[in-house]
PDB file of N, CA and C in Angstrom:
ATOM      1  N   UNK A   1     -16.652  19.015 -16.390  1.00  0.00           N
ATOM      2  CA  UNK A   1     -16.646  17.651 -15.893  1.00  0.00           C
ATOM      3  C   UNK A   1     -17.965  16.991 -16.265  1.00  0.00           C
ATOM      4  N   UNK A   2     -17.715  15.478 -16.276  1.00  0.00           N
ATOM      5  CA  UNK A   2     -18.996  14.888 -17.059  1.00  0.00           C
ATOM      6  C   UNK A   2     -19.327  14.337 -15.698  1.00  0.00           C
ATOM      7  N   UNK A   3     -20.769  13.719 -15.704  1.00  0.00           N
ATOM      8  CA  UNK A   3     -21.237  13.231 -14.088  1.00  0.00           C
ATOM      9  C   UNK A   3     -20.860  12.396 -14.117  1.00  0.00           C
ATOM     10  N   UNK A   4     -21.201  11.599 -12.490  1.00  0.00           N
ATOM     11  CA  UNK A   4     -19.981  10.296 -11.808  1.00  0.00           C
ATOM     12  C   UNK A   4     -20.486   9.345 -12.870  1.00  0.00           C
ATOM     13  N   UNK A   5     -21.767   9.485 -13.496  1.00  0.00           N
ATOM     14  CA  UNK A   5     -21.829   7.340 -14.620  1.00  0.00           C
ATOM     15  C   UNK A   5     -21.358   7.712 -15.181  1.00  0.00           C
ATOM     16  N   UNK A   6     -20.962   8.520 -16.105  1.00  0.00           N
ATOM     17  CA  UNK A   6     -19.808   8.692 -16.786  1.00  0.00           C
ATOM     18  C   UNK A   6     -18.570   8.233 -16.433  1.00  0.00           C
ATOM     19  N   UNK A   7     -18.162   8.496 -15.542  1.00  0.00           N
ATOM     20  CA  UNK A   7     -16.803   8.367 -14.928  1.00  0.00           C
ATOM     21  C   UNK A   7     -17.222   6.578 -14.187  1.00  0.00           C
ATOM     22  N   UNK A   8     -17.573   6.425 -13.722  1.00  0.00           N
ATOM     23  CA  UNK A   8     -18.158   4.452 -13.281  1.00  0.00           C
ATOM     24  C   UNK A   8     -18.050   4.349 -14.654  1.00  0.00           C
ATOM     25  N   UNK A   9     -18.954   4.250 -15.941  1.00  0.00           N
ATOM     26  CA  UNK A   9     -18.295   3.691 -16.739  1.00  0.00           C
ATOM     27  C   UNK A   9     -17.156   3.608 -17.486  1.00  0.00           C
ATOM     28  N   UNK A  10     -16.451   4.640 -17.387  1.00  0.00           N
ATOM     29  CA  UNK A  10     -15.233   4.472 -17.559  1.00  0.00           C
ATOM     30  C   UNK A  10     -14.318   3.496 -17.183  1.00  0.00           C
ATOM     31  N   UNK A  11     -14.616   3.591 -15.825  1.00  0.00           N
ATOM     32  CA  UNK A  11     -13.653   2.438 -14.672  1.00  0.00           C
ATOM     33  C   UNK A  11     -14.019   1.076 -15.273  1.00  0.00           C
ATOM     34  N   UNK A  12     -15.495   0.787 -15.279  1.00  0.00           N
ATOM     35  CA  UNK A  12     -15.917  -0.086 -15.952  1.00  0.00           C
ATOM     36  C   UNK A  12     -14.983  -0.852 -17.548  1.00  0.00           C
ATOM     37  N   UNK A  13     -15.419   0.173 -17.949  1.00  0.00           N
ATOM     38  CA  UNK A  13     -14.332   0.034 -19.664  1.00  0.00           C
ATOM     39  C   UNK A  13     -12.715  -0.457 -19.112  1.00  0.00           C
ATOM     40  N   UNK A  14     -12.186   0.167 -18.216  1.00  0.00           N
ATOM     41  CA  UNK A  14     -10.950   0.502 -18.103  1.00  0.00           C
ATOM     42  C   UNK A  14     -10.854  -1.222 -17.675  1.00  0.00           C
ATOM     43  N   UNK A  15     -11.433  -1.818 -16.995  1.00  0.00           N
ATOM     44  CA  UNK A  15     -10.937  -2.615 -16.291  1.00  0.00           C
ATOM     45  C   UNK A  15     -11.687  -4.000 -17.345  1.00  0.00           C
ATOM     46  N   UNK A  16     -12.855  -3.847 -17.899  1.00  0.00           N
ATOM     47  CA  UNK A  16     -12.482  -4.691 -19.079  1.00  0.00           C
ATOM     48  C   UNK A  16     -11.897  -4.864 -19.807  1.00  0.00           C
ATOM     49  N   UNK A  17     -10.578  -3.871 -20.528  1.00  0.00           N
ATOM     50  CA  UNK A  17      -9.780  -3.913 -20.828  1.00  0.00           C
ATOM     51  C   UNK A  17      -8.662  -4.412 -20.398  1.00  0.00           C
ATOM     52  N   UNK A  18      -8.413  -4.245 -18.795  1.00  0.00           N
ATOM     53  CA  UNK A  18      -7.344  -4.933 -18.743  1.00  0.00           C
ATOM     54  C   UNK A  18      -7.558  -6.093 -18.139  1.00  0.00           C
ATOM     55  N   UNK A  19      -8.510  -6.764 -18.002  1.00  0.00           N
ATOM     56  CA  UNK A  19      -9.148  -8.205 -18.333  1.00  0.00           C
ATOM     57  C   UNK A  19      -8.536  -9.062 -19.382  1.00  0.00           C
ATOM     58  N   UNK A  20      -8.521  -7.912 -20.458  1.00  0.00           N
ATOM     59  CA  UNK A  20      -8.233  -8.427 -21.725  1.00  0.00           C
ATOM     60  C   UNK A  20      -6.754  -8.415 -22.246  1.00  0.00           C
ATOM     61  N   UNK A  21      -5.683  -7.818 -21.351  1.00  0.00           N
ATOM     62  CA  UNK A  21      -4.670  -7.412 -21.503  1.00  0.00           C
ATOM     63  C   UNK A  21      -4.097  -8.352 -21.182  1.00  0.00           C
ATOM     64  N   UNK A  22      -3.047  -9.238 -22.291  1.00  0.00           N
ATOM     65  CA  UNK A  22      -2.131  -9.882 -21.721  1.00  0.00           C
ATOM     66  C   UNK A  22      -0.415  -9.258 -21.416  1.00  0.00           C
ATOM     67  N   UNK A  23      -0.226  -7.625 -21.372  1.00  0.00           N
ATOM     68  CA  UNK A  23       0.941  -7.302 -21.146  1.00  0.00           C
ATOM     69  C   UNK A  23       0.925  -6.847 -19.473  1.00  0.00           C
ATOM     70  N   UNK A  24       1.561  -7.321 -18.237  1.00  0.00           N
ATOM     71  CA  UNK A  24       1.403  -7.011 -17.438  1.00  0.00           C
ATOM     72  C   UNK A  24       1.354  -5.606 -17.158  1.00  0.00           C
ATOM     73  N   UNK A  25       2.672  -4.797 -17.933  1.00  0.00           N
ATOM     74  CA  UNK A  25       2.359  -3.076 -17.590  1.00  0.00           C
ATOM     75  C   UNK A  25       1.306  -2.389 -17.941  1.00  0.00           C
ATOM     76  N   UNK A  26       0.521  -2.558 -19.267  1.00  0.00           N
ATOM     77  CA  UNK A  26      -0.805  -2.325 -19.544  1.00  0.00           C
ATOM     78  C   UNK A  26      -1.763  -2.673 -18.951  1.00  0.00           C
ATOM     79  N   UNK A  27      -2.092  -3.962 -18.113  1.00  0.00           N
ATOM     80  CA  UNK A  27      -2.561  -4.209 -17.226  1.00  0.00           C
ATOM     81  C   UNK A  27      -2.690  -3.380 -16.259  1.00  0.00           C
ATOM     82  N   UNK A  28      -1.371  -3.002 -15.490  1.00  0.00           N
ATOM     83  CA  UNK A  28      -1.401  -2.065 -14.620  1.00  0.00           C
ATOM     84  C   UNK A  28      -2.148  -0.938 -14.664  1.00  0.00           C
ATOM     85  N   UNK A  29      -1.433  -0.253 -15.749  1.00  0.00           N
ATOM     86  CA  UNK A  29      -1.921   0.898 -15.967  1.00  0.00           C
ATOM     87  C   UNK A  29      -3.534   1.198 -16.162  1.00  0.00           C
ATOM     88  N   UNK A  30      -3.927   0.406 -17.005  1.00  0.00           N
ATOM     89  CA  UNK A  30      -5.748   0.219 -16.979  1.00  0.00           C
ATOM     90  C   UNK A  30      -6.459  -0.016 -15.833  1.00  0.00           C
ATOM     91  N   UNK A  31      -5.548  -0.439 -14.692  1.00  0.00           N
ATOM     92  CA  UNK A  31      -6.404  -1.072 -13.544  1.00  0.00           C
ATOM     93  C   UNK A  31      -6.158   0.585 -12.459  1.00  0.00           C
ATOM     94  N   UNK A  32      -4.998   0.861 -12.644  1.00  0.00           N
ATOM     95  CA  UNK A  32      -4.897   2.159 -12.089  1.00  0.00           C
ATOM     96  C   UNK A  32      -5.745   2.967 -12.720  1.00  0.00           C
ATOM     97  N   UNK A  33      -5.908   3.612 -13.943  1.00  0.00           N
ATOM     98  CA  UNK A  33      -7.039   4.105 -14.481  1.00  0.00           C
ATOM     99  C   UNK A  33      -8.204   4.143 -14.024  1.00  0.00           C
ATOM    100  N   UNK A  34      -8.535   3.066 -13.992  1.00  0.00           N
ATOM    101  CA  UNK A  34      -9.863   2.422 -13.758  1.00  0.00           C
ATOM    102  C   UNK A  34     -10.111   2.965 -12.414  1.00  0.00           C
ATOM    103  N   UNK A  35      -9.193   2.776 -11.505  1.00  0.00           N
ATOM    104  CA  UNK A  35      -9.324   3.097  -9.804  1.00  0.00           C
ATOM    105  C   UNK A  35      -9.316   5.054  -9.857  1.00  0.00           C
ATOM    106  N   UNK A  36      -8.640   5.690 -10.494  1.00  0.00           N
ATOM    107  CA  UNK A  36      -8.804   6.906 -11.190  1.00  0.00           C
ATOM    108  C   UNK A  36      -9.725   7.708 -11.315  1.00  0.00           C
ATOM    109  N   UNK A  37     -10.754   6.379 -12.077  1.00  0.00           N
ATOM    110  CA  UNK A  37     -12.112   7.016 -12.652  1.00  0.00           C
ATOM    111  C   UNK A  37     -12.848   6.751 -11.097  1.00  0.00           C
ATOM    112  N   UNK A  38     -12.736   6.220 -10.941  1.00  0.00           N
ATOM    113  CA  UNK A  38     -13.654   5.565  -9.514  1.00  0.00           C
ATOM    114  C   UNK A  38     -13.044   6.864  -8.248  1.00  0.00           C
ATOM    115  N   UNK A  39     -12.367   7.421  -8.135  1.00  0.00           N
ATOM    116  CA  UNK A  39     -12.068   8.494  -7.063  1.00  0.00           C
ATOM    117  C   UNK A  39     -12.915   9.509  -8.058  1.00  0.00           C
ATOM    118  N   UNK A  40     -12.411  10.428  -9.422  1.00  0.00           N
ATOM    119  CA  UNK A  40     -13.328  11.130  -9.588  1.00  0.00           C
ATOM    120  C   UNK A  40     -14.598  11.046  -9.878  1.00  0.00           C
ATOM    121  N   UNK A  41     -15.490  10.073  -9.926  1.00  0.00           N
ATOM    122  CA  UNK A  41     -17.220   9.887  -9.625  1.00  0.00           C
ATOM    123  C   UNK A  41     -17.355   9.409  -8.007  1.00  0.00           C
ATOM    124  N   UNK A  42     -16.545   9.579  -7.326  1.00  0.00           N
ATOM    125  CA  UNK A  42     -16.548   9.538  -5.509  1.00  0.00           C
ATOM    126  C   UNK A  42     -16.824  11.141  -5.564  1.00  0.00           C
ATOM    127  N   UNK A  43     -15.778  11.578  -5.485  1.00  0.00           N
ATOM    128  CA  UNK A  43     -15.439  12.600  -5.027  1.00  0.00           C
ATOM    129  C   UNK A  43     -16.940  13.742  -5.474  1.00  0.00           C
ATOM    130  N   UNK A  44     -17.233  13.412  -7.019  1.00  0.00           N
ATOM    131  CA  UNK A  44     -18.120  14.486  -7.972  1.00  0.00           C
ATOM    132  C   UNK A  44     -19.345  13.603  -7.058  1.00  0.00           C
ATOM    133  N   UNK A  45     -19.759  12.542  -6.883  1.00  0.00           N
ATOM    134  CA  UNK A  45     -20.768  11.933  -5.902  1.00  0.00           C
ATOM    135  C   UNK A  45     -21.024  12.718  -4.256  1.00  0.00           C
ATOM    136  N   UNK A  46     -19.638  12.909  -3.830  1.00  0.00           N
ATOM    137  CA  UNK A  46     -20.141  13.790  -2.509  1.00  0.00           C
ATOM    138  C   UNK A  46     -19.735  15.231  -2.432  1.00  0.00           C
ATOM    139  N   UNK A  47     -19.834  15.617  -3.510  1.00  0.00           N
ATOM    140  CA  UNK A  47     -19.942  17.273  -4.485  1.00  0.00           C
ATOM    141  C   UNK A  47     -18.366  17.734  -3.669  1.00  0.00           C
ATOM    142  N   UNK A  48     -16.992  16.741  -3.834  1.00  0.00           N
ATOM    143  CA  UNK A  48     -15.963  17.662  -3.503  1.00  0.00           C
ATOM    144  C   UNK A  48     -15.238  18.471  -4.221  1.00  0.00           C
ATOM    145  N   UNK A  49     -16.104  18.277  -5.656  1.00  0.00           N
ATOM    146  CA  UNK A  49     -15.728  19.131  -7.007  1.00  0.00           C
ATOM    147  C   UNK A  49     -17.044  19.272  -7.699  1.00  0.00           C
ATOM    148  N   UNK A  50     -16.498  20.450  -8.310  1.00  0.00           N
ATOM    149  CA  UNK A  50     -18.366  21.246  -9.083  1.00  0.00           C
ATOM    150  C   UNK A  50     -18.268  20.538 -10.510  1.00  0.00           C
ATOM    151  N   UNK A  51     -19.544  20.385 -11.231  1.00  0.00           N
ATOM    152  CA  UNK A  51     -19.521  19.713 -11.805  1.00  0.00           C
ATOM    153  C   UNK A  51     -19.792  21.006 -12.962  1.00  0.00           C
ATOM    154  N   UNK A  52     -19.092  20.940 -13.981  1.00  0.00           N
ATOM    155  CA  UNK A  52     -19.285  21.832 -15.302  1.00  0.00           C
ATOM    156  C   UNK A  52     -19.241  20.887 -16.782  1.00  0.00           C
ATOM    157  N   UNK A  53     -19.974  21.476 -17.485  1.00  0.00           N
ATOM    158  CA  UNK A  53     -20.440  21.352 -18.617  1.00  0.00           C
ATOM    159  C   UNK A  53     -18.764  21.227 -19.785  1.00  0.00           C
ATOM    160  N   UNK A  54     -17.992  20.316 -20.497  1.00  0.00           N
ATOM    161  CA  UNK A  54     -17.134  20.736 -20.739  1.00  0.00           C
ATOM    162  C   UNK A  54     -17.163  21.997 -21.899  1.00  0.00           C
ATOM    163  N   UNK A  55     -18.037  22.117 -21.817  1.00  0.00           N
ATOM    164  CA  UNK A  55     -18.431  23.018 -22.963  1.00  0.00           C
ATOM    165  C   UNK A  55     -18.394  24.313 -22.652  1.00  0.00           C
ATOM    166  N   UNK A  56     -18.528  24.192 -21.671  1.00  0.00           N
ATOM    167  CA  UNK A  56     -18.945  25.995 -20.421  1.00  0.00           C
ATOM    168  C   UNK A  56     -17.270  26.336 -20.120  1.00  0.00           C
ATOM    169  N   UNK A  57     -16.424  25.274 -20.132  1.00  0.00           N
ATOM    170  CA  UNK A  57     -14.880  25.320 -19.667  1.00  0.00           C
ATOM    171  C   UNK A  57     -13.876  26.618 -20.356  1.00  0.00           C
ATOM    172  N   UNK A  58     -13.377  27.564 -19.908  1.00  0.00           N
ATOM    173  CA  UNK A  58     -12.932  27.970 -21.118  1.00  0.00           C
ATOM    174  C   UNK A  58     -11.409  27.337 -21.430  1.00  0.00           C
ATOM    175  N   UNK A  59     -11.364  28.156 -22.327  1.00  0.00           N
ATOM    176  CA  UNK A  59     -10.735  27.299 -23.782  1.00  0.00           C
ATOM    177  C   UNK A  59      -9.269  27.441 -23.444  1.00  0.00           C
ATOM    178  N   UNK A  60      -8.136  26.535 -23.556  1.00  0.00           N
ATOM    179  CA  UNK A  60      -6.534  26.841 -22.942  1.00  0.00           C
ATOM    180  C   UNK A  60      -6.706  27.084 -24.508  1.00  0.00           C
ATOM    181  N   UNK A  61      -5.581  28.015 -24.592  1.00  0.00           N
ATOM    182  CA  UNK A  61      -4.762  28.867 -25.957  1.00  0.00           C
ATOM    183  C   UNK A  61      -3.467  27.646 -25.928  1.00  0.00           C
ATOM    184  N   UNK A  62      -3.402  27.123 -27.387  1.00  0.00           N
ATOM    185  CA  UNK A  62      -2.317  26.953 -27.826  1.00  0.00           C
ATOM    186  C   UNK A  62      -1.624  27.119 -28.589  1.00  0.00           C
ATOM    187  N   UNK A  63      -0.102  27.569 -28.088  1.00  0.00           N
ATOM    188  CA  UNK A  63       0.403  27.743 -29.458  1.00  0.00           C
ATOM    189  C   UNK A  63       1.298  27.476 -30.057  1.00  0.00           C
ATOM    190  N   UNK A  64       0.818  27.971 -31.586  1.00  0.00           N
ATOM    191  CA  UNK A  64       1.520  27.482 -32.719  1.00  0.00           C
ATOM    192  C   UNK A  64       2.526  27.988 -33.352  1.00  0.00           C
ATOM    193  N   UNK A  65       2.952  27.389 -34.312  1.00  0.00           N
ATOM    194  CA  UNK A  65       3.881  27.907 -34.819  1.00  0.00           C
ATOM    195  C   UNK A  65       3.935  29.630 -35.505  1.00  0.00           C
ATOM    196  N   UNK A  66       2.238  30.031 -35.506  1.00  0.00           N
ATOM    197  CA  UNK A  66       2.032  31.086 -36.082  1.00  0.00           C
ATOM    198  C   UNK A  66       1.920  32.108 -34.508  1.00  0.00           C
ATOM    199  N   UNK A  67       2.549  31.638 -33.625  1.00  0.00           N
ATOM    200  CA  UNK A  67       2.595  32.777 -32.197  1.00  0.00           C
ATOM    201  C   UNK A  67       4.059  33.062 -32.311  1.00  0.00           C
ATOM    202  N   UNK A  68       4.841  32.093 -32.543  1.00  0.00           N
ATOM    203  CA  UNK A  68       6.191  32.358 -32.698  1.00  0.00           C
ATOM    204  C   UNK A  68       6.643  33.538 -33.444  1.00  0.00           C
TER     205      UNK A  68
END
């Protein structure tokens, strides 16, 4: 996980965007987003989730056509 300004600016972005949106469902959706980002930099703000490095994360396996 990246820290909460990370995630505020996101919300930030999200909702200048749909500023800019003249399709109402895209609208929506960016403004929900936006409210999204704003619960996870709450939540990572009053430590109700640990904050990790995405780098430290390990890795989901996917597979391909060469697991088949």
């Amino acid at each position: 996980m990246y820290a909460p300004q990370y995630y505020c600016e996101q919300a930030q972005r999200a909702r200048r965007l749909a500023g800019m949106a003249h399709q109402l469902e895209l609208k929506e959706t960016l403004t929900q987003a936006a409210q999204d980002f704003d619960d996870i930099a709450y939540d990572l703000e009053i430590g109700a989730v640990e904050i990790r490095h995405p780098e430290l994360l390990p890795q989901q396996h996917r597979s391909t056509t060469e697991d088949l």
